[in-house]
PDB file of N, CA and C in Angstrom:
ATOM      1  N   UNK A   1     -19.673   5.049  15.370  1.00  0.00           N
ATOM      2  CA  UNK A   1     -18.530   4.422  16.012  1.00  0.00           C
ATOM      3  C   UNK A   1     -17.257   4.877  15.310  1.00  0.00           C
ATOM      4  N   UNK A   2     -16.270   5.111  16.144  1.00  0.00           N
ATOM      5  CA  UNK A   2     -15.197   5.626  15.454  1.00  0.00           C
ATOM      6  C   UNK A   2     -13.900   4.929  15.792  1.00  0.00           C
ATOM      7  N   UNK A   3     -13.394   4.574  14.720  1.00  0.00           N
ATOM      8  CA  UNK A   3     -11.849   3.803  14.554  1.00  0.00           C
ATOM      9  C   UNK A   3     -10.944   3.831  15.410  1.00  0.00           C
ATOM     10  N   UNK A   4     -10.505   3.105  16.687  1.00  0.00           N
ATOM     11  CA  UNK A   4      -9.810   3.335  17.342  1.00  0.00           C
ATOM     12  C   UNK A   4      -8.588   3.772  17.318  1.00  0.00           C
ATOM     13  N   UNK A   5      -7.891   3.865  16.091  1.00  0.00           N
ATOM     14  CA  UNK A   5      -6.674   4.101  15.637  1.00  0.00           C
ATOM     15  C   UNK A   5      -6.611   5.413  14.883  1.00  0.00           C
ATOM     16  N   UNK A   6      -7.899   6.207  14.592  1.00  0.00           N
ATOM     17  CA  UNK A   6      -7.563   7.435  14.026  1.00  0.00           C
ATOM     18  C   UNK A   6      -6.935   8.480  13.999  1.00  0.00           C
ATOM     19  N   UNK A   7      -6.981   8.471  15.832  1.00  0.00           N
ATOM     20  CA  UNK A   7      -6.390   9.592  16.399  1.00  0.00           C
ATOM     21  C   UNK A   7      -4.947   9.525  16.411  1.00  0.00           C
ATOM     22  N   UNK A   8      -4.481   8.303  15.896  1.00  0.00           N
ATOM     23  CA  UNK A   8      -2.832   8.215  15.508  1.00  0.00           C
ATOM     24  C   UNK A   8      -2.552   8.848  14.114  1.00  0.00           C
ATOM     25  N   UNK A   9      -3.241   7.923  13.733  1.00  0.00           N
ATOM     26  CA  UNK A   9      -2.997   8.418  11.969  1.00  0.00           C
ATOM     27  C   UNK A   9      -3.357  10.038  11.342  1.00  0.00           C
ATOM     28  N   UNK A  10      -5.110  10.410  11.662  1.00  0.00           N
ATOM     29  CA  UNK A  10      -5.734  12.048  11.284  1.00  0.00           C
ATOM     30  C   UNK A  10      -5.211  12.989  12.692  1.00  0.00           C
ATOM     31  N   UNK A  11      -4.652  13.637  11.759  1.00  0.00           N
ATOM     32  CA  UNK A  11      -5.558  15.059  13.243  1.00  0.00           C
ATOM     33  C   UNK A  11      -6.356  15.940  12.724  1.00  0.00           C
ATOM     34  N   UNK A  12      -6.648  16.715  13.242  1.00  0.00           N
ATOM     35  CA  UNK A  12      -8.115  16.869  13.215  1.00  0.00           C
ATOM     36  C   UNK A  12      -7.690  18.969  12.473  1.00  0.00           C
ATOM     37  N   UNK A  13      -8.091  19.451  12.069  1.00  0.00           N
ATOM     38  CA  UNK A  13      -7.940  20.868  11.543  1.00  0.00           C
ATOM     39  C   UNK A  13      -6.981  21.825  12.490  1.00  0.00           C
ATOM     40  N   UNK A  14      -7.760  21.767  13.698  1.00  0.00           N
ATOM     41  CA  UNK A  14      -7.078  22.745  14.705  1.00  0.00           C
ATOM     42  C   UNK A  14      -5.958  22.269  14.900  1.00  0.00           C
ATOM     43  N   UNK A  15      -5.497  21.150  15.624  1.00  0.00           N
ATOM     44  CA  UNK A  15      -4.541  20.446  15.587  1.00  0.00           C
ATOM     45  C   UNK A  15      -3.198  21.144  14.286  1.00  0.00           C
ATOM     46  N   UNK A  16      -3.599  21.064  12.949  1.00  0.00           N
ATOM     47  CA  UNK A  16      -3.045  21.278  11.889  1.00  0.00           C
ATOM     48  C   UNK A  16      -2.881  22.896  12.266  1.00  0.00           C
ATOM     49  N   UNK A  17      -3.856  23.491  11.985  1.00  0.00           N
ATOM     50  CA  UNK A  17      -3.675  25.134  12.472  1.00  0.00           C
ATOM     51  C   UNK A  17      -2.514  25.494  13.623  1.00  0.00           C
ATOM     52  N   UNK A  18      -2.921  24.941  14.319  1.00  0.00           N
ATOM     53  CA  UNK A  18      -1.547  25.052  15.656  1.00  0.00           C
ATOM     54  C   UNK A  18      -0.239  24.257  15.433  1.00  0.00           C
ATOM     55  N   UNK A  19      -0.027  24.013  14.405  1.00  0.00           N
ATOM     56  CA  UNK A  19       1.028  23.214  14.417  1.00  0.00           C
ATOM     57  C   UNK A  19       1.707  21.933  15.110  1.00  0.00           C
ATOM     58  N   UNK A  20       0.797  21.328  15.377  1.00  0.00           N
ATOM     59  CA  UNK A  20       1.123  20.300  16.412  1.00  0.00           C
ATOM     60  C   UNK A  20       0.680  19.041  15.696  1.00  0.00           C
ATOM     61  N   UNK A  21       0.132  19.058  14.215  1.00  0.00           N
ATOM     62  CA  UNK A  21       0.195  17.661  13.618  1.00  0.00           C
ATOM     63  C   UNK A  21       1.786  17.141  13.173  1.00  0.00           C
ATOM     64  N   UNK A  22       2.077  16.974  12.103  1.00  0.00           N
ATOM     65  CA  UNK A  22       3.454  16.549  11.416  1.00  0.00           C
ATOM     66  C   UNK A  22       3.418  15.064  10.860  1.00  0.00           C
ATOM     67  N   UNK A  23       4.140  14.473  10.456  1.00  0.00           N
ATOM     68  CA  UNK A  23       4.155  13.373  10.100  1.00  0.00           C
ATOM     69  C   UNK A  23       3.391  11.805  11.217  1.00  0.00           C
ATOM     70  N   UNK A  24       3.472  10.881  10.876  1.00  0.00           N
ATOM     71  CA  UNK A  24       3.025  10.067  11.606  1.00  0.00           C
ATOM     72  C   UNK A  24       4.383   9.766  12.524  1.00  0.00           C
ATOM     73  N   UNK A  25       5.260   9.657  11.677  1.00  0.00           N
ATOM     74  CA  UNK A  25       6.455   8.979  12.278  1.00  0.00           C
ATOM     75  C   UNK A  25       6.937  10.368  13.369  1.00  0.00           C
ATOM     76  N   UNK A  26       6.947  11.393  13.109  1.00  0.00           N
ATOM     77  CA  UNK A  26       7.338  11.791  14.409  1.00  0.00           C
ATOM     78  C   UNK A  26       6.258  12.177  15.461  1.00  0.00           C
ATOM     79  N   UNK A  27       5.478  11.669  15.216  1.00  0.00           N
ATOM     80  CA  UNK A  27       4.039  11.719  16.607  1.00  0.00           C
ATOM     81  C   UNK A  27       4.006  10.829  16.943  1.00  0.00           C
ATOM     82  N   UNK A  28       4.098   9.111  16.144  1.00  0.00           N
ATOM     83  CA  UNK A  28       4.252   7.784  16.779  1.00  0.00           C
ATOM     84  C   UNK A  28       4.960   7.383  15.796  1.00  0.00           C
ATOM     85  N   UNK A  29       6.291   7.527  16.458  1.00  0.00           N
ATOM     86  CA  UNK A  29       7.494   6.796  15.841  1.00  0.00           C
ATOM     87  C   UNK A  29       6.990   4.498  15.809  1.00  0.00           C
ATOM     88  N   UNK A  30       6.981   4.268  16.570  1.00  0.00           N
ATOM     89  CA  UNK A  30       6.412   2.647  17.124  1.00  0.00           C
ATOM     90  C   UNK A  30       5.476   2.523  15.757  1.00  0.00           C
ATOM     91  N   UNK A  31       4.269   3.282  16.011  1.00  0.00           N
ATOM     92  CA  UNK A  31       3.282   3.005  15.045  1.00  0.00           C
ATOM     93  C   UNK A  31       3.752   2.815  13.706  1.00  0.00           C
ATOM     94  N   UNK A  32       4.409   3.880  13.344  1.00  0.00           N
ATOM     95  CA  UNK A  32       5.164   3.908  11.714  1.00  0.00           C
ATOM     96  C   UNK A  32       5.730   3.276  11.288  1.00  0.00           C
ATOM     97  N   UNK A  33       6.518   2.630  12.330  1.00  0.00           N
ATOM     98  CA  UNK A  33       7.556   1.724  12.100  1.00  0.00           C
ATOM     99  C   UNK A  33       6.664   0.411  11.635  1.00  0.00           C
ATOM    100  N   UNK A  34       5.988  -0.586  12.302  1.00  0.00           N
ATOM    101  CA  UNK A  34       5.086  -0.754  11.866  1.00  0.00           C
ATOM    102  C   UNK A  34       4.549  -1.224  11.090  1.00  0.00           C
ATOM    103  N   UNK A  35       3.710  -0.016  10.845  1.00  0.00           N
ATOM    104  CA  UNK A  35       3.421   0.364   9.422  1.00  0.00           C
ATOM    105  C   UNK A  35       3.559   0.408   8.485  1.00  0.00           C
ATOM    106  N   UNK A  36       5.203   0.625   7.920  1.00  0.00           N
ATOM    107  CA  UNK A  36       6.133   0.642   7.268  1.00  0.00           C
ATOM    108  C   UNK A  36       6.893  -0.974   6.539  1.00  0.00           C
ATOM    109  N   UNK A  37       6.916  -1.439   8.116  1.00  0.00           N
ATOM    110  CA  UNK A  37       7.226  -3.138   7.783  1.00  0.00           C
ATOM    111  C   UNK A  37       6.121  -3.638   6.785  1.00  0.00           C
ATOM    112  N   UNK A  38       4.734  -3.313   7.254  1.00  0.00           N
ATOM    113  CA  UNK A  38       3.614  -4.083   7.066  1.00  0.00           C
ATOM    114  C   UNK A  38       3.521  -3.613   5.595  1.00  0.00           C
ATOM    115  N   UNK A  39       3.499  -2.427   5.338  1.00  0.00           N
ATOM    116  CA  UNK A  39       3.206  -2.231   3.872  1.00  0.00           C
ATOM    117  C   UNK A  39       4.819  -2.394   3.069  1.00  0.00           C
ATOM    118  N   UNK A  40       5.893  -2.390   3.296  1.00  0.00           N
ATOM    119  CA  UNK A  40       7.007  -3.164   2.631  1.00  0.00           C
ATOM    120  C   UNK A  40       6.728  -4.345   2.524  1.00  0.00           C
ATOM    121  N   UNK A  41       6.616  -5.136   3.105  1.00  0.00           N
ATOM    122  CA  UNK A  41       6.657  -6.594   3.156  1.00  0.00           C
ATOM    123  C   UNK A  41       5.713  -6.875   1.803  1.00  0.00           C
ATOM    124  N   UNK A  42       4.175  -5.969   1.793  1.00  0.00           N
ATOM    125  CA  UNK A  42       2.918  -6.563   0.843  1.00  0.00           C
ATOM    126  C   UNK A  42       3.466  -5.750  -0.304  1.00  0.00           C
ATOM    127  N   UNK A  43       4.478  -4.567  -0.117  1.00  0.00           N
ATOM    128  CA  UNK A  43       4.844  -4.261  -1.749  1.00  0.00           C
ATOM    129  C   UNK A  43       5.770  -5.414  -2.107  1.00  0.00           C
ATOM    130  N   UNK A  44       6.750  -6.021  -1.242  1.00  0.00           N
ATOM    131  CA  UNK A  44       7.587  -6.866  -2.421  1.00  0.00           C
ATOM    132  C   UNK A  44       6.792  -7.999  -2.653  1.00  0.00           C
ATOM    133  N   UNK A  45       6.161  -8.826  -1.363  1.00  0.00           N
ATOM    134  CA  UNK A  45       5.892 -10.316  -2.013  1.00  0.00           C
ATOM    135  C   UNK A  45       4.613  -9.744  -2.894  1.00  0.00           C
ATOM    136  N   UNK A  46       3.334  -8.697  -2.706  1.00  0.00           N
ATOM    137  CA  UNK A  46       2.347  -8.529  -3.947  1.00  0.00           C
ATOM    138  C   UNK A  46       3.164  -8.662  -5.106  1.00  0.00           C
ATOM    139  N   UNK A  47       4.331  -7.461  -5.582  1.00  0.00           N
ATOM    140  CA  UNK A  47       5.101  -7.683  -6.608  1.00  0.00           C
ATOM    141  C   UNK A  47       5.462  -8.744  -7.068  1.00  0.00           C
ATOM    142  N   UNK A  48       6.247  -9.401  -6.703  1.00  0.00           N
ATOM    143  CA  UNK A  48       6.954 -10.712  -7.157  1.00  0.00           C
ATOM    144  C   UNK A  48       5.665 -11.811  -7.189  1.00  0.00           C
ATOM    145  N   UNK A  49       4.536 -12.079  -6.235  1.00  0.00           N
ATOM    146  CA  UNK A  49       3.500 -13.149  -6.430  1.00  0.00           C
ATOM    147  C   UNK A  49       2.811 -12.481  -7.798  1.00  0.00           C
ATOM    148  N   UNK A  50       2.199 -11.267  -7.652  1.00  0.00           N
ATOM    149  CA  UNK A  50       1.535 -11.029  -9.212  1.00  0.00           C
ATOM    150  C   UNK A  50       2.296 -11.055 -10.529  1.00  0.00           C
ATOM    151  N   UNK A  51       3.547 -10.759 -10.355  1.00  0.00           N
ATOM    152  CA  UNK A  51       4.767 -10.401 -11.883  1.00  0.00           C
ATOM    153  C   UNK A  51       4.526 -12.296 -12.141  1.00  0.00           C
ATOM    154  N   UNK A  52       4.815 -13.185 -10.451  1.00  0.00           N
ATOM    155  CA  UNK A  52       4.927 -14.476 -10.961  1.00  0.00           C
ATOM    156  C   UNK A  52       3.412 -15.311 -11.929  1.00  0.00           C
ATOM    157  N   UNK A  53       2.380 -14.738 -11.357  1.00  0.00           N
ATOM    158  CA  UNK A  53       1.008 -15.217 -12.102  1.00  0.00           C
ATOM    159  C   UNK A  53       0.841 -14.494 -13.260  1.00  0.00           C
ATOM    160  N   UNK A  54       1.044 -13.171 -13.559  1.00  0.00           N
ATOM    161  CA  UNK A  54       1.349 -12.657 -15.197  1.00  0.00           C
ATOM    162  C   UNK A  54       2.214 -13.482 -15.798  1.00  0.00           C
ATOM    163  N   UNK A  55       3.171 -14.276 -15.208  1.00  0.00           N
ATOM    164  CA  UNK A  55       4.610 -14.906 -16.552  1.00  0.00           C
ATOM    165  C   UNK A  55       3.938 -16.155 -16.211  1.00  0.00           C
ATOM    166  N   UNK A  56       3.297 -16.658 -15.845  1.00  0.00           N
ATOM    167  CA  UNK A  56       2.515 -18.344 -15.326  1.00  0.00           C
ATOM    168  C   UNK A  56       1.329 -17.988 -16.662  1.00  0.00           C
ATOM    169  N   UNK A  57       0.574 -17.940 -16.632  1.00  0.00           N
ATOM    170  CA  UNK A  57      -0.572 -17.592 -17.402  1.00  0.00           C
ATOM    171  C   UNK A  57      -0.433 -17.047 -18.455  1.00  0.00           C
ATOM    172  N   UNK A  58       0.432 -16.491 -18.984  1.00  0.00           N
ATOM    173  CA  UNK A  58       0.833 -15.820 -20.211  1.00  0.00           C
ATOM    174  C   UNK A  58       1.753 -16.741 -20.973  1.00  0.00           C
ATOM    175  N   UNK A  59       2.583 -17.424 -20.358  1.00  0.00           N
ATOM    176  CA  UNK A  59       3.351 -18.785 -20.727  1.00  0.00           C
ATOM    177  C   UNK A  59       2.368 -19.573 -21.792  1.00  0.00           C
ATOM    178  N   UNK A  60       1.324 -20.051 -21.226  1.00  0.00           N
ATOM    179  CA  UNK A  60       0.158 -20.483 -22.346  1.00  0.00           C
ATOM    180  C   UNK A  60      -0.169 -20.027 -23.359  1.00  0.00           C
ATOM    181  N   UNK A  61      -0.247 -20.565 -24.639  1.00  0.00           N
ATOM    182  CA  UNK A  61      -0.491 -20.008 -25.831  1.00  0.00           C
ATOM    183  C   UNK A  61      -2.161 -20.135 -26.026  1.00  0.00           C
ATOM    184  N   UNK A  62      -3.134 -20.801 -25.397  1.00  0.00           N
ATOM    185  CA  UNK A  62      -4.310 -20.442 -25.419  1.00  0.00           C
ATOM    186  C   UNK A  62      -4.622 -19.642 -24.241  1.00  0.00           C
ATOM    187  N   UNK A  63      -5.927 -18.923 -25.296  1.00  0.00           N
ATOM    188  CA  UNK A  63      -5.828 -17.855 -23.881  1.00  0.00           C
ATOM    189  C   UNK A  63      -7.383 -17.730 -23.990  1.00  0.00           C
ATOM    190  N   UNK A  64      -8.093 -17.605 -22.924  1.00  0.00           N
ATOM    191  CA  UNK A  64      -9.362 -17.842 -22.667  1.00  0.00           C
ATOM    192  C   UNK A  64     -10.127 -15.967 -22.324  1.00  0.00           C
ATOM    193  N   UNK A  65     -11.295 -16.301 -21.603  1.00  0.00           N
ATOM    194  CA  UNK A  65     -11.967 -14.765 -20.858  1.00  0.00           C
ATOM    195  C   UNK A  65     -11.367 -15.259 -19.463  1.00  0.00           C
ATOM    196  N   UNK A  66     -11.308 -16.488 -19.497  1.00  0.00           N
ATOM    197  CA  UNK A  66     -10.722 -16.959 -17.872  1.00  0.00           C
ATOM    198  C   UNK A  66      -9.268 -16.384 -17.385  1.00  0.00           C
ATOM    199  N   UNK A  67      -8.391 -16.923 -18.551  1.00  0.00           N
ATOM    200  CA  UNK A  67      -7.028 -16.409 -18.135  1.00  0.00           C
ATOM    201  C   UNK A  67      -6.762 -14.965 -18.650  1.00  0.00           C
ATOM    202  N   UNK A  68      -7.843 -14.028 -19.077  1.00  0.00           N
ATOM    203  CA  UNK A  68      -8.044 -12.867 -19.601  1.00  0.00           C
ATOM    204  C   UNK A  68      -8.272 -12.186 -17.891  1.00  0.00           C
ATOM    205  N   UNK A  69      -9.419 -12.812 -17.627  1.00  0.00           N
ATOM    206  CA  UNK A  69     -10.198 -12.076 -16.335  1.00  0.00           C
ATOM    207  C   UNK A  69      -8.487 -12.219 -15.370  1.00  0.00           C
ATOM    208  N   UNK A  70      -7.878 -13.432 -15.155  1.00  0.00           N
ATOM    209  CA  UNK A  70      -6.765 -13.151 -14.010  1.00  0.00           C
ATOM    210  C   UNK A  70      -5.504 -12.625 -14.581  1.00  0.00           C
ATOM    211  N   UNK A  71      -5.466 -12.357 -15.671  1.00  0.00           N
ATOM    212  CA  UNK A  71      -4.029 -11.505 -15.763  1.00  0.00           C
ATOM    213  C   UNK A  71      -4.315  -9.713 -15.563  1.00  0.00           C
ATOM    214  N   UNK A  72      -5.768  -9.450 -15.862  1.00  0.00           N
ATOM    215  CA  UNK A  72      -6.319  -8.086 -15.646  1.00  0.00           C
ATOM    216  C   UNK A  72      -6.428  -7.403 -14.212  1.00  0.00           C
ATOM    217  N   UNK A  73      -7.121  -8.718 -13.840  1.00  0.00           N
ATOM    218  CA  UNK A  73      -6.679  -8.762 -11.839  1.00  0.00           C
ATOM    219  C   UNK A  73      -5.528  -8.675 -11.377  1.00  0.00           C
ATOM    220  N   UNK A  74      -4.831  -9.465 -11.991  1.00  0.00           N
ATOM    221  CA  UNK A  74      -3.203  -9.655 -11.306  1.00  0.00           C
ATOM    222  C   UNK A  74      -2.159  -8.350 -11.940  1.00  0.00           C
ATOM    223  N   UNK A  75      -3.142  -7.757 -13.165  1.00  0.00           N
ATOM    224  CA  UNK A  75      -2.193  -6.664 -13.481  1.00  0.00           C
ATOM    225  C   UNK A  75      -2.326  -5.052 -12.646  1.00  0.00           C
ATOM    226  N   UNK A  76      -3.430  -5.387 -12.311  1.00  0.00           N
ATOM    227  CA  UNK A  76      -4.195  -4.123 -11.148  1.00  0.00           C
ATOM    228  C   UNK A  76      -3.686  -4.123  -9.980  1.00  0.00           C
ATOM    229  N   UNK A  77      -3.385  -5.453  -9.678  1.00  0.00           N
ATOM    230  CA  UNK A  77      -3.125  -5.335  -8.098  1.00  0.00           C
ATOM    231  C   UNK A  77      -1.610  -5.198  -8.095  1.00  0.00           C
ATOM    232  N   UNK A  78      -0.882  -5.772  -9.535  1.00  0.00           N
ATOM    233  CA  UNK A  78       0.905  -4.946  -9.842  1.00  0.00           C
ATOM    234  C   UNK A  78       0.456  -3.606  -9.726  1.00  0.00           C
ATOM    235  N   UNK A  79      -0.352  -3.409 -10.267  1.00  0.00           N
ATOM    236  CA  UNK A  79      -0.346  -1.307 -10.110  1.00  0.00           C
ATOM    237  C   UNK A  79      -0.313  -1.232  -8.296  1.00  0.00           C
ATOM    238  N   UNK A  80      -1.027  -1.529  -7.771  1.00  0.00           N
ATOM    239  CA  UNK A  80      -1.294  -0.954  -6.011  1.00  0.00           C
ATOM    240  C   UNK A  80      -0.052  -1.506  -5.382  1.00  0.00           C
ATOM    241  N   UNK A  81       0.535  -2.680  -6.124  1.00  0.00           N
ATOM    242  CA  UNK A  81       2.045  -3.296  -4.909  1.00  0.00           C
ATOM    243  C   UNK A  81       3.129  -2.760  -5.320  1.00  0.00           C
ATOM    244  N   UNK A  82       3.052  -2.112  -6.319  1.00  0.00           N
ATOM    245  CA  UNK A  82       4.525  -1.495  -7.249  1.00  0.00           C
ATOM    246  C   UNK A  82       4.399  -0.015  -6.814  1.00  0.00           C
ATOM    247  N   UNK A  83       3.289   0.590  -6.871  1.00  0.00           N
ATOM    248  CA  UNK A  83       3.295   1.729  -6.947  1.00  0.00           C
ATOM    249  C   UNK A  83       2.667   2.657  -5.929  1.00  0.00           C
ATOM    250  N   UNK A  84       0.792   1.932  -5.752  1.00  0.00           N
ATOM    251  CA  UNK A  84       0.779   2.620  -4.688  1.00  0.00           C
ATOM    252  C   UNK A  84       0.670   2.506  -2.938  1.00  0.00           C
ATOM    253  N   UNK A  85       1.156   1.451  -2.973  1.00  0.00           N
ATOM    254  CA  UNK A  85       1.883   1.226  -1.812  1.00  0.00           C
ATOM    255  C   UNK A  85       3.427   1.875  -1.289  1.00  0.00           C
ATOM    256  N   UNK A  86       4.576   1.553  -1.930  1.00  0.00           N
ATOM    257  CA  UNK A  86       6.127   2.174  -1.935  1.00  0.00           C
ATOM    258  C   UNK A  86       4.999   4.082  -2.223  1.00  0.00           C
ATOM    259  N   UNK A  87       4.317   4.573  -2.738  1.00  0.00           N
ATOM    260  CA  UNK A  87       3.513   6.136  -2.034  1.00  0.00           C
ATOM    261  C   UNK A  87       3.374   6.511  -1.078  1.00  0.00           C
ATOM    262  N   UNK A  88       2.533   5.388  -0.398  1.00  0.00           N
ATOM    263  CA  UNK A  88       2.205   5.613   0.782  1.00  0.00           C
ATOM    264  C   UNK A  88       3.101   5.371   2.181  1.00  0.00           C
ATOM    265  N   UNK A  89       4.117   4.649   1.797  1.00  0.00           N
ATOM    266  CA  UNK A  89       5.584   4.574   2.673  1.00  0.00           C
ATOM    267  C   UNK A  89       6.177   5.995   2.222  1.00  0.00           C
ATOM    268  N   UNK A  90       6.369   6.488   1.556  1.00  0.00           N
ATOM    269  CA  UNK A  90       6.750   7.684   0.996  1.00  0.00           C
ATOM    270  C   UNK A  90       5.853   8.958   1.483  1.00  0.00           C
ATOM    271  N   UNK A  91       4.660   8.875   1.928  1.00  0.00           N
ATOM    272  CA  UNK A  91       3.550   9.989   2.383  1.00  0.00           C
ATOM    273  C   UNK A  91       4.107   9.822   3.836  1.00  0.00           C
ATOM    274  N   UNK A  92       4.004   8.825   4.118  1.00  0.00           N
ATOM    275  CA  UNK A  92       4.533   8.720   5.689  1.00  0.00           C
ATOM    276  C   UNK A  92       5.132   9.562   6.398  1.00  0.00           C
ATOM    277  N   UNK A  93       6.245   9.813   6.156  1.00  0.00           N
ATOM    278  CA  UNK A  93       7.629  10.528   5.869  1.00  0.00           C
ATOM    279  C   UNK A  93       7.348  12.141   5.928  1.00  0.00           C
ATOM    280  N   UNK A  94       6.459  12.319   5.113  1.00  0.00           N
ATOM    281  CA  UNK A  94       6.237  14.049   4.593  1.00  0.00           C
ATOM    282  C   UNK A  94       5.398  14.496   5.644  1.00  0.00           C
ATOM    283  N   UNK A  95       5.492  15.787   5.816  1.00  0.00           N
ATOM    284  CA  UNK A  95       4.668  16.244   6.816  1.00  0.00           C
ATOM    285  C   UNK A  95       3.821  17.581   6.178  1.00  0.00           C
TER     286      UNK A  95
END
């Protein structure tokens, strides 16, 4: 079964060979747009909700494997909302 949405996002080799892939945004401008909202929106509030549970939990001067295990989580998922998300708004773009 295949992803109904692929054929927006991949093209396929030949496609690329002939020159007729390019960016997303200028093959489906609508889609990108989008797209774009959807992954802005989860880079700032991920950012600001995880930066806020790192300074919540770290505030505490005891510190457990518990509040160990969620600042390690919450510091991973700062890596994907800071960084590689605002990428992939940025890949968008490139053709």
């Amino acid at each position: 079964m295949e992803f109904p949405l692929s054929g927006m996002i991949e093209m396929n080799s030949s496609e690329a060979a002939a020159g007729q892939g390019g960016s997303l945004y200028s093959r489906k401008p609508g889609v990108a747009a989008v797209y774009v909202g959807v992954l802005g929106a989860a880079a700032v509030v991920g950012t600001l909700g995880n930066l806020a549970v790192i300074i919540t939990v770290t505030m505490k001067q005891l510190y457990d494997v518990g509040r160990a295990f969620i600042v390690n989580l919450a510091s991973s998922d700062l890596v994907v909302t800071a960084v590689i998300n605002p990428l992939a708004i940025i890949g968008l773009s490139a053709t």
